[in-house]
Protein backbone atom coordinates (compact mmCIF):
# COMPACT_ATOMS: atom_id res chain seq x y z
CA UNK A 1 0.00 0.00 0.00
CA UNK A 2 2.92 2.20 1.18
CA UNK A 3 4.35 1.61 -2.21
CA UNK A 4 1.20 2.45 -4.04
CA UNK A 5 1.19 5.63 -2.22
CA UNK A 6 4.70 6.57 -3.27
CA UNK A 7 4.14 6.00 -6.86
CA UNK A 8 1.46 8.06 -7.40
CA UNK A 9 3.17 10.95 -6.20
CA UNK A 10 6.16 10.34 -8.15
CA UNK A 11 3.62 10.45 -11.32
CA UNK A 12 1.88 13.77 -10.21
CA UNK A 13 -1.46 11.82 -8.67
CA UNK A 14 -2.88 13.04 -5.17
CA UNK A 15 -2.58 15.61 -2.99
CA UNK A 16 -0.32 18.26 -2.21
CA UNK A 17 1.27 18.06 0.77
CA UNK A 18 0.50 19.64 3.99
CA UNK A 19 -3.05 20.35 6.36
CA UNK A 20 -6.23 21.31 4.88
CA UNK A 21 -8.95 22.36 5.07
CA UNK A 22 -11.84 20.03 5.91
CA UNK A 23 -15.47 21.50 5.53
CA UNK A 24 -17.96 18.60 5.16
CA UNK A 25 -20.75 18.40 2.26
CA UNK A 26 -23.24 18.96 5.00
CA UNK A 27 -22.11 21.93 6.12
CA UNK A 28 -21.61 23.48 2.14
CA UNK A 29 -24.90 22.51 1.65
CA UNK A 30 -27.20 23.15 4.03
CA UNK A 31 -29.30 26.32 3.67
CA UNK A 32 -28.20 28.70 5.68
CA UNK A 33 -24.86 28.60 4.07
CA UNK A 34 -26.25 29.56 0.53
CA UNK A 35 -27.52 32.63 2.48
CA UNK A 36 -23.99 33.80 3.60
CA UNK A 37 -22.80 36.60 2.45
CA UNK A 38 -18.87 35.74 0.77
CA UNK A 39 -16.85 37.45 3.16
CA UNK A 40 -18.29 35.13 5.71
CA UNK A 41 -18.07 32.53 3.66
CA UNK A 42 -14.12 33.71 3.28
CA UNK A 43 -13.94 34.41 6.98
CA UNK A 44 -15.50 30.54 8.05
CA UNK A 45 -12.43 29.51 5.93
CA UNK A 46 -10.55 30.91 7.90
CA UNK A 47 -11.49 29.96 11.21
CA UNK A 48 -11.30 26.80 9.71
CA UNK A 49 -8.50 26.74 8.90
CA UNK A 50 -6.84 26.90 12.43
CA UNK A 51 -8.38 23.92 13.84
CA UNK A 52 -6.29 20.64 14.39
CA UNK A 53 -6.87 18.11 16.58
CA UNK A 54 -7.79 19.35 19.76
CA UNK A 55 -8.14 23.19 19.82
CA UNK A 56 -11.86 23.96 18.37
CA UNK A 57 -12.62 26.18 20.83
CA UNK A 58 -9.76 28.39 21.10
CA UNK A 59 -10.12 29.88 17.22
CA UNK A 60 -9.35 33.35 16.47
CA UNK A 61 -11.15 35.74 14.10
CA UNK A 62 -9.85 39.19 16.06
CA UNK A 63 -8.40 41.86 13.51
CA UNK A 64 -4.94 41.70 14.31
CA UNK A 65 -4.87 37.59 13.49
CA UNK A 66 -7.02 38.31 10.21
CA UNK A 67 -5.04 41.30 8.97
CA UNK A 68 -1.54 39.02 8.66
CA UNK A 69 -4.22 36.50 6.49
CA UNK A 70 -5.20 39.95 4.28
CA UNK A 71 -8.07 41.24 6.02
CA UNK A 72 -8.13 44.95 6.29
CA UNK A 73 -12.11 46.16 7.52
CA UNK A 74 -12.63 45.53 10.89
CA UNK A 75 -16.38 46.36 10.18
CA UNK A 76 -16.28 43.56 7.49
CA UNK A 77 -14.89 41.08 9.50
CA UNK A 78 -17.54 41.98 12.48
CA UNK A 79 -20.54 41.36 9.94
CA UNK A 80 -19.20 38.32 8.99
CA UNK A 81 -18.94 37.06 12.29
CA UNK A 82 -21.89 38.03 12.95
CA UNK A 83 -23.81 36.51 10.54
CA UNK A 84 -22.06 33.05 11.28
CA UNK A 85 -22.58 33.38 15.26
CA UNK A 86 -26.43 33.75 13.49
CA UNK A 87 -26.63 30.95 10.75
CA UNK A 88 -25.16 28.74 13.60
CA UNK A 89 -21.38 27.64 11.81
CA UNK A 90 -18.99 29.24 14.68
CA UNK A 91 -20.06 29.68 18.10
CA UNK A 92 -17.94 32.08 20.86
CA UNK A 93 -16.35 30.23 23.64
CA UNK A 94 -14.76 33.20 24.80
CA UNK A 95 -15.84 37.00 25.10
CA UNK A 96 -13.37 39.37 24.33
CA UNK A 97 -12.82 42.43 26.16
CA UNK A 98 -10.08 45.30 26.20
CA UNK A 99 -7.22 45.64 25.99
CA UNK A 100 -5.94 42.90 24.21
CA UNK A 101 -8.37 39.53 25.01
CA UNK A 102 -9.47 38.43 21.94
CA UNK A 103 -12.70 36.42 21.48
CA UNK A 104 -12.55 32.30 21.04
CA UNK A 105 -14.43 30.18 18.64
CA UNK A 106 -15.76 26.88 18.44
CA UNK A 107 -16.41 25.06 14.97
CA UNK A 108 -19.93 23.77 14.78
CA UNK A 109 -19.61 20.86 13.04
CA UNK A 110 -16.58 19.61 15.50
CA UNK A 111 -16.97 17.99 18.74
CA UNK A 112 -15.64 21.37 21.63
CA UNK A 113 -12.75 20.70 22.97
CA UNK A 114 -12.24 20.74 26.80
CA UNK A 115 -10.26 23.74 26.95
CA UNK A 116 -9.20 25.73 30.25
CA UNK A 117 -10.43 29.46 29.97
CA UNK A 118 -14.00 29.05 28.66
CA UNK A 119 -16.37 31.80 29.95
CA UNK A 120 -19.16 29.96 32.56
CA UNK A 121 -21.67 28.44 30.90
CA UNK A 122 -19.87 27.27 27.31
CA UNK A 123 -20.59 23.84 27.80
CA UNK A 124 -24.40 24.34 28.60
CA UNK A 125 -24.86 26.17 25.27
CA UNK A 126 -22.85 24.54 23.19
CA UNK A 127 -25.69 21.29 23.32
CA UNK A 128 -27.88 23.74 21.54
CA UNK A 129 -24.98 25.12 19.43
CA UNK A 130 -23.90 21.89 18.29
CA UNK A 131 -24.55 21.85 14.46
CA UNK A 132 -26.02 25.09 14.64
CA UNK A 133 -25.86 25.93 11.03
CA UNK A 134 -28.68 22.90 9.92
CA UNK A 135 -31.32 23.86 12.85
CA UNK A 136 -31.13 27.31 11.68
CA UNK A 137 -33.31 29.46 10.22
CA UNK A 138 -31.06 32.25 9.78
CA UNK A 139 -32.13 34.62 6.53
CA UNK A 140 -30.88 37.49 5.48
CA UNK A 141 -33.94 39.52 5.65
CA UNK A 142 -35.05 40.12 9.22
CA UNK A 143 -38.54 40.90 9.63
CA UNK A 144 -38.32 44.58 11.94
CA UNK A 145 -40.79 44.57 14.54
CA UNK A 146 -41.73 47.87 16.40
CA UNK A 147 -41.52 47.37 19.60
CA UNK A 148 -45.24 48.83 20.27
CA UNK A 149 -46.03 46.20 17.15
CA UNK A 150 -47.53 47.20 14.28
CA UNK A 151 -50.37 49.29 13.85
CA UNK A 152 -51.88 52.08 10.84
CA UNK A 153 -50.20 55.69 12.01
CA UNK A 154 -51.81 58.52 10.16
CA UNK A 155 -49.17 60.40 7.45
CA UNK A 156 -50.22 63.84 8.06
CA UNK A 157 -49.26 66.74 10.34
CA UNK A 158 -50.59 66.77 14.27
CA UNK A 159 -52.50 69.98 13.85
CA UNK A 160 -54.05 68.20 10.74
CA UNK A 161 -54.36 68.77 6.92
CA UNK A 162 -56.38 71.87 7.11
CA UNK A 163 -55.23 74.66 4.04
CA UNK A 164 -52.34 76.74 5.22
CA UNK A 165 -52.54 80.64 5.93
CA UNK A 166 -50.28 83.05 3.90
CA UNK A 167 -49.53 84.85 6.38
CA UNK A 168 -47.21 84.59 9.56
CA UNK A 169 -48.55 82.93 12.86
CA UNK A 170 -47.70 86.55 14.32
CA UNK A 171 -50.03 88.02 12.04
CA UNK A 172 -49.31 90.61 8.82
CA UNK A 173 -45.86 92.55 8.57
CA UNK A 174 -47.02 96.59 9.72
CA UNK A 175 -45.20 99.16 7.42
CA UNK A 176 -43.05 100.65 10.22
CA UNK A 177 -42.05 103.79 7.16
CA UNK A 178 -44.69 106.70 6.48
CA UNK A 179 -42.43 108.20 3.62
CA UNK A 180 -42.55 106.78 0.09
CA UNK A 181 -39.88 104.87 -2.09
CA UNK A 182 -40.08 107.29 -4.70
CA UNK A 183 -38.97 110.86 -4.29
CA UNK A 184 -41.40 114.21 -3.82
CA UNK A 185 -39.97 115.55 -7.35
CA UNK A 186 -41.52 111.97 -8.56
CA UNK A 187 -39.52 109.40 -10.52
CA UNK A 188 -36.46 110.28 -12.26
CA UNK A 189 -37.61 108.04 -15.37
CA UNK A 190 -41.03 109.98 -15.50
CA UNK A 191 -39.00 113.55 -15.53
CA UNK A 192 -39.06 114.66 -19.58
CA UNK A 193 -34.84 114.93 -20.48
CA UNK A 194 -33.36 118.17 -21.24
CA UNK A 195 -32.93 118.63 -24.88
């Protein structure tokens, strides 16, 4: 077998070498994740790509990480977090605060890993959070929901749709001059010229 192996590398067959990546058909498939957006599509990648073995649980996703891997909007990468903390594919082990603690992240579709430094209560959610991303109903169009609920407001001003006046609310401007615009030798355009 070992020398079955060996021989289709030497003639250019399998993989390259090193980790990868491994995102199962379930996961690519499922709903929610045709409704991602493609930076969080990019940014499960690479969350993903940081788990081994026995660390899912302690990813990273913070700006300083993602901008050695090319990321440059720290608004982007907070939507995109956001909307997989929402469609159920990550879920936060760890809350990060200031100065410099940076959030952790579990994958949903791995088994969490018992790590030392989860925030209380991890393990209680993540029964719920476990495979998040095909129980959700995450869409990108939220219905908004006044909090009073909904209900037919009138479109029209609160003293009503009654004709305007023309004239000021103080009443009508009082000539304050008693002489006239023109002069008392009349209008230099009426005056006859000299010939």
């Amino acid at each position: 077998m070992a020398k079955d192996k060996a021989q289709r590398a030497s003639k250019g067959g399998g993989r390259d070498g090193g980790g990868f990546v491994a995102l199962p058909w379930t996961v690519l498939d499922c709903p929610a994740y045709g409704l991602l957006s493609h930076p969080a599509r990019s940014l499960l990648i690479e969350i993903a790509r940081q788990w081994v073995i026995d660390n899912n649980g302690r990813l990273l996703a913070s700006g300083k990480y993602l901008s050695k891997r090319g990321w440059r909007s720290a608004d982007v990468i907070h939507r995109a977090k956001k909307e997989l903390i929402e469609g159920g594919f990550i879920y936060e082990t760890v809350k990060g605060h200031r100065p410099n603690k940076a959030s952790w992240y579990a994958l949903t579709w791995q088994n969490l890993d018992k790590l030392p430094g989860y925030d209380a209560g991890v393990f209680e959610g993540w029964r719920d959070a476990r495979s998040g991303y095909a129980k959700s109903n995450y869409s990108k169009t939220k219905k908004v929901i006044p909090p009073k609920g909904v209900s037919a407001h009138e479109i029209a001003p609160s003293h009503g749709v009654a004709a305007p006046t023309l004239t000021p609310p103080s009443g009508a401007i009082v000539y304050a001059f008693h002489n006239f615009s023109t002069p008392s030798s009349g209008n230099h355009l009426e005056v006859p010229s000299p010939s």
